[in-house]
PDB file of N, CA and C in Angstrom:
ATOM      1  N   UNK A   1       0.824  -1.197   0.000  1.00  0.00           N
ATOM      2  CA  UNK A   1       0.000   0.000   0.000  1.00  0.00           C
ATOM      3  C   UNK A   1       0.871   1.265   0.000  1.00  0.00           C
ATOM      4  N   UNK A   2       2.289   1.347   0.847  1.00  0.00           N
ATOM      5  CA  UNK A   2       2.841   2.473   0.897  1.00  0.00           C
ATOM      6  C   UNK A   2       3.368   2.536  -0.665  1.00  0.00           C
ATOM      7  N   UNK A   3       3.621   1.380  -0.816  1.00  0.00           N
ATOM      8  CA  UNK A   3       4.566   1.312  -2.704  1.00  0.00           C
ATOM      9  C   UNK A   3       3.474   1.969  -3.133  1.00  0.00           C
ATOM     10  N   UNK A   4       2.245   2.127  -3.068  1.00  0.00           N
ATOM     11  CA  UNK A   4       1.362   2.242  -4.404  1.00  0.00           C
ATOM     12  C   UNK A   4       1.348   3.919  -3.773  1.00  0.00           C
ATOM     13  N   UNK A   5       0.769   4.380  -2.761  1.00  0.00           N
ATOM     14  CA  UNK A   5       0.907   5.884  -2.410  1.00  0.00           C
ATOM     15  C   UNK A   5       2.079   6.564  -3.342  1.00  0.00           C
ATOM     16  N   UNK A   6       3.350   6.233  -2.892  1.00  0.00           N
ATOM     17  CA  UNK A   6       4.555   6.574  -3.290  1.00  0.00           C
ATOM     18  C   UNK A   6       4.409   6.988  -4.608  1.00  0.00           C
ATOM     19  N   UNK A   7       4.367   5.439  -5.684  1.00  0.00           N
ATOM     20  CA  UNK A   7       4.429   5.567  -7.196  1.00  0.00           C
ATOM     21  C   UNK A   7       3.213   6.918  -7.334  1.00  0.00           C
ATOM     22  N   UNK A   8       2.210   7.063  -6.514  1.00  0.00           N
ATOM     23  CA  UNK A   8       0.597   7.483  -7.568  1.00  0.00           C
ATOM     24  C   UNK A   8       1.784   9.189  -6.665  1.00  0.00           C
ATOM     25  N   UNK A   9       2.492   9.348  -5.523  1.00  0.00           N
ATOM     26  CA  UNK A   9       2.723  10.448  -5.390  1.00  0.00           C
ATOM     27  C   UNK A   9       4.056  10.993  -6.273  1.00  0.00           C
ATOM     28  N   UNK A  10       4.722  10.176  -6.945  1.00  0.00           N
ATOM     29  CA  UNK A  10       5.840  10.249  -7.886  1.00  0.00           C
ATOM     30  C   UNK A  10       5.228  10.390  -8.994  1.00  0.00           C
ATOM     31  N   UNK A  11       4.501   9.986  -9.897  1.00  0.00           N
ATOM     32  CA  UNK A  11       3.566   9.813 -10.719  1.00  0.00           C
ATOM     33  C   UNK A  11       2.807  11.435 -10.964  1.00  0.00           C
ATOM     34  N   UNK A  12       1.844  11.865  -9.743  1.00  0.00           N
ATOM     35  CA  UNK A  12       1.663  12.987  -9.673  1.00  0.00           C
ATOM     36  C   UNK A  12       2.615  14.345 -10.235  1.00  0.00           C
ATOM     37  N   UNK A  13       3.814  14.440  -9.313  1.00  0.00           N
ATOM     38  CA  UNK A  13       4.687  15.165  -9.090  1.00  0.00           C
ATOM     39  C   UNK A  13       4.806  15.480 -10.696  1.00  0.00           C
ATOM     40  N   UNK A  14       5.475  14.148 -11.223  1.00  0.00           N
ATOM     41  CA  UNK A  14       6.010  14.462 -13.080  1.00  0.00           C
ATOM     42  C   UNK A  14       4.562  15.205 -13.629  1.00  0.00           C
ATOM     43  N   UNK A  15       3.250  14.718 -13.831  1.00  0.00           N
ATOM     44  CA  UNK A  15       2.437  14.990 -14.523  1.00  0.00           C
ATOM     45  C   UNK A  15       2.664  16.445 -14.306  1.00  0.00           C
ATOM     46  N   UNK A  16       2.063  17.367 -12.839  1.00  0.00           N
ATOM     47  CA  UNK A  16       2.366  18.143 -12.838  1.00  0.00           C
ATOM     48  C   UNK A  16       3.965  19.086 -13.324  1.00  0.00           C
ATOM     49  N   UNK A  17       4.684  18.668 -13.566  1.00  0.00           N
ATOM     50  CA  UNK A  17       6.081  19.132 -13.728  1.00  0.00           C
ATOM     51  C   UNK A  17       6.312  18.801 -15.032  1.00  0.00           C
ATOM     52  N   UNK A  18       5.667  18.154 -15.920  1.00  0.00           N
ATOM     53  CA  UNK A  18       5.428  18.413 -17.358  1.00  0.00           C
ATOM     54  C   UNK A  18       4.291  19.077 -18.082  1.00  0.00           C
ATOM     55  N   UNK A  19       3.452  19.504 -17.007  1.00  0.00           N
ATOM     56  CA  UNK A  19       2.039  20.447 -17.539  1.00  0.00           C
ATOM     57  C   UNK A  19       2.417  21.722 -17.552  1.00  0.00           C
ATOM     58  N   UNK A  20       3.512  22.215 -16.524  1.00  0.00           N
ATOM     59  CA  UNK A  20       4.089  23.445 -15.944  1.00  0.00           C
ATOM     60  C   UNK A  20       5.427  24.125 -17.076  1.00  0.00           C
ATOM     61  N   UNK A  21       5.763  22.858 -18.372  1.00  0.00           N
ATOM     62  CA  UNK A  21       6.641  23.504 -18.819  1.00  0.00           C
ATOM     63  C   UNK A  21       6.869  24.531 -19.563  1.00  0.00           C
ATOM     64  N   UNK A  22       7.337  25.247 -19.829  1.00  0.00           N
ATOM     65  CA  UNK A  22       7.240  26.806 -20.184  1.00  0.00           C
ATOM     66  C   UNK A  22       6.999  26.561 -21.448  1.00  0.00           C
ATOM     67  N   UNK A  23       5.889  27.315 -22.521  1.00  0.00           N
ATOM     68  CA  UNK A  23       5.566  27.337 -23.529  1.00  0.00           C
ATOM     69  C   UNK A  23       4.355  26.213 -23.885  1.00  0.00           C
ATOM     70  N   UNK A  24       4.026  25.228 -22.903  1.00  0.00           N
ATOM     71  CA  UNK A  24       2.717  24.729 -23.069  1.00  0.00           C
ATOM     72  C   UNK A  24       1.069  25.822 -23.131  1.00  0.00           C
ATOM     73  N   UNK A  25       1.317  26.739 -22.372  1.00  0.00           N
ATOM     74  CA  UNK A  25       0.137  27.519 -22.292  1.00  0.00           C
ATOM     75  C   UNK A  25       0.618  28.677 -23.084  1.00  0.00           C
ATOM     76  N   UNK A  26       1.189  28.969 -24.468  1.00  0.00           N
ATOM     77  CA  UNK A  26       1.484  30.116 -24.550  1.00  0.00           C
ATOM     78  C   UNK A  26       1.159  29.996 -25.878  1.00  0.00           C
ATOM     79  N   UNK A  27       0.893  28.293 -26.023  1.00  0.00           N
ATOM     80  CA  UNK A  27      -0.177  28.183 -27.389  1.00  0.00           C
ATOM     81  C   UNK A  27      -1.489  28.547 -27.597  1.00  0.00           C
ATOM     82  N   UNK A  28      -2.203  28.629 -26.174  1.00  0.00           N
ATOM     83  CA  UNK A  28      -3.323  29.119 -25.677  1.00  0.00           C
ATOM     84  C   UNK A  28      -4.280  30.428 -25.977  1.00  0.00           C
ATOM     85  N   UNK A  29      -5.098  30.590 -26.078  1.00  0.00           N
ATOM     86  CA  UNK A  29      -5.477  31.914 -26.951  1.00  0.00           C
ATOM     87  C   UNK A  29      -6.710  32.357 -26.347  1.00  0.00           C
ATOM     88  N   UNK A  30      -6.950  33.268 -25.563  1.00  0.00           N
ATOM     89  CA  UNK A  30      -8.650  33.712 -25.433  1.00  0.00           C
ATOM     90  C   UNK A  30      -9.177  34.511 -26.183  1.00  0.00           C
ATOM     91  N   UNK A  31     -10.452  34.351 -26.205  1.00  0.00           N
ATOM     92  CA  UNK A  31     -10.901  35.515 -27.115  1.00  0.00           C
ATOM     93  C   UNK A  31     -12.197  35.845 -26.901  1.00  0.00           C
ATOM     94  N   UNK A  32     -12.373  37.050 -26.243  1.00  0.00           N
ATOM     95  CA  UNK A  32     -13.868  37.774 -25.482  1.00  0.00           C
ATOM     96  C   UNK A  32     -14.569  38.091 -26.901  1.00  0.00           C
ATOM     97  N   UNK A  33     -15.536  37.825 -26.828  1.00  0.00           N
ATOM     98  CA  UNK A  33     -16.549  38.776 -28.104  1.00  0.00           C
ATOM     99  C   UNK A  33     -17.761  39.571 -27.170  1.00  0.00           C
ATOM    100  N   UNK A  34     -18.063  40.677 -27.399  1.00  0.00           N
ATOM    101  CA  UNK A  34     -18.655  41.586 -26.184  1.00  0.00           C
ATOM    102  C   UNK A  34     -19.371  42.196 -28.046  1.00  0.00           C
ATOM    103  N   UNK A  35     -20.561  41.777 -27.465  1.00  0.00           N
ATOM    104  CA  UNK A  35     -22.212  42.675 -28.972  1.00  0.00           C
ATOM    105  C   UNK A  35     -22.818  43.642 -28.185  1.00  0.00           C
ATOM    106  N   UNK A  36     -22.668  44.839 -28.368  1.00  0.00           N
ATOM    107  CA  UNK A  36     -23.663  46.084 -28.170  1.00  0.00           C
ATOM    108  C   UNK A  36     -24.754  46.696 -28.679  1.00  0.00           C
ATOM    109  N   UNK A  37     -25.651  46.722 -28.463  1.00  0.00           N
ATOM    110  CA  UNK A  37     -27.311  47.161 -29.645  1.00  0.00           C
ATOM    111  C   UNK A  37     -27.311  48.194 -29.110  1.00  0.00           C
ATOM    112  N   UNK A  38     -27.516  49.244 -30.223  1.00  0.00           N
ATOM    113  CA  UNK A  38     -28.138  50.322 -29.716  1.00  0.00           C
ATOM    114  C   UNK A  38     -29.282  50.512 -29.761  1.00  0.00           C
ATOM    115  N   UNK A  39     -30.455  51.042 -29.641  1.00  0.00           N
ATOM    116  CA  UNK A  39     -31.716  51.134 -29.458  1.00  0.00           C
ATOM    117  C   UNK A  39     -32.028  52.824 -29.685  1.00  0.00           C
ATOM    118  N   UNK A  40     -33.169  53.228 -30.700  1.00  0.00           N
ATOM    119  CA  UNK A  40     -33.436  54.968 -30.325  1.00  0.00           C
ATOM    120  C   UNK A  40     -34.515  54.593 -29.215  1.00  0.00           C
ATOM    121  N   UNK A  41     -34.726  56.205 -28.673  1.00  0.00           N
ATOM    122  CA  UNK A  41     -35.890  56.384 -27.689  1.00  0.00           C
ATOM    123  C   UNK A  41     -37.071  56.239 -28.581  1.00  0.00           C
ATOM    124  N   UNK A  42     -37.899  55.833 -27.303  1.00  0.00           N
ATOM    125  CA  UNK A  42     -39.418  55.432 -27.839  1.00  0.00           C
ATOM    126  C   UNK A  42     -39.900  57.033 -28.100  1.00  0.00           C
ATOM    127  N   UNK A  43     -40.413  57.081 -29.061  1.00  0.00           N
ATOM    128  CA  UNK A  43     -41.146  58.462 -29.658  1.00  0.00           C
ATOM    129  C   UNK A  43     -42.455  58.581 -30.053  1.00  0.00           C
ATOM    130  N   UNK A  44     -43.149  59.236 -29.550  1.00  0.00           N
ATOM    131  CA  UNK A  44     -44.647  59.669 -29.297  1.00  0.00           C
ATOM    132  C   UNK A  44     -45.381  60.087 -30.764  1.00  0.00           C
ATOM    133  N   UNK A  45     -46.195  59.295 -30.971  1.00  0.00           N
ATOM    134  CA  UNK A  45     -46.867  59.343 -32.203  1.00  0.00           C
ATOM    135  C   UNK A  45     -48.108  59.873 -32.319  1.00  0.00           C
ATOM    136  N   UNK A  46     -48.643  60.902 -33.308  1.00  0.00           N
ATOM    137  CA  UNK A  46     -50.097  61.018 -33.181  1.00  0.00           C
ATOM    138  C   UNK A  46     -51.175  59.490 -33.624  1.00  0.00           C
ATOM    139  N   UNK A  47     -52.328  59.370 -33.481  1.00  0.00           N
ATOM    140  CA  UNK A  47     -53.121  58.511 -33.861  1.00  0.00           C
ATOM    141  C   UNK A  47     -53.447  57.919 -35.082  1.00  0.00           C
ATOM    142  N   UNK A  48     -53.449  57.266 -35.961  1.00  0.00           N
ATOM    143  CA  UNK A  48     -53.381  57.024 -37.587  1.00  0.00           C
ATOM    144  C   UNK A  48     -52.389  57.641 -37.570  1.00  0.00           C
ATOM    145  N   UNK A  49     -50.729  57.729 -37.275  1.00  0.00           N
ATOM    146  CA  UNK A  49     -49.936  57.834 -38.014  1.00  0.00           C
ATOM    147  C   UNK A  49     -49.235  57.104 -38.687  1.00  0.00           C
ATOM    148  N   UNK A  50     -48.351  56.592 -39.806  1.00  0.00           N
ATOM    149  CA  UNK A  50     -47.404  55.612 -39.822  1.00  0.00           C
ATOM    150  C   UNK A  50     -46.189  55.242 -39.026  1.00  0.00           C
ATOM    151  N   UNK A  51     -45.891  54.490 -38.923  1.00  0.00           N
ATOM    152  CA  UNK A  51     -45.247  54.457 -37.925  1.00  0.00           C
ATOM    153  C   UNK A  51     -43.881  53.802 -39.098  1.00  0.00           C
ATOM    154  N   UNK A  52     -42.345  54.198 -39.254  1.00  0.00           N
ATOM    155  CA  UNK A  52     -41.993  53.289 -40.078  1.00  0.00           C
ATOM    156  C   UNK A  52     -40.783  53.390 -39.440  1.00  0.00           C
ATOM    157  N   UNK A  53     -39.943  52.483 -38.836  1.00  0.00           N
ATOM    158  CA  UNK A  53     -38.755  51.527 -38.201  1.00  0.00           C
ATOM    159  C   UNK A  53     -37.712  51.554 -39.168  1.00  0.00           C
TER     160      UNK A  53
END
């Protein structure tokens, strides 16, 4: 049982210490997209008017 702790904590250690090597995350890329609508104000119409958008 201690052998198997050991290996899975040796085991660990590398995974991490080859995930960490410099230039793995620098292939990495984010990219935000942010959409803004503008909208006019609502505007007051007489009765039978057209209304055209």
């Amino acid at each position: 049982m201690r052998r198997f702790i050991a290996v899975l904590a040796v085991a660990s250690a590398l995974a991490f210490a080859v995930a960490t090597v410099p230039g793995c995350a620098d292939d990495v890329k984010k990219v935000k997209k942010v959409e803004t609508h503008q909208e006019s104000q609502p505007q007051m119409v007489s009765p039978g008017e057209t209304i055209v958008e």
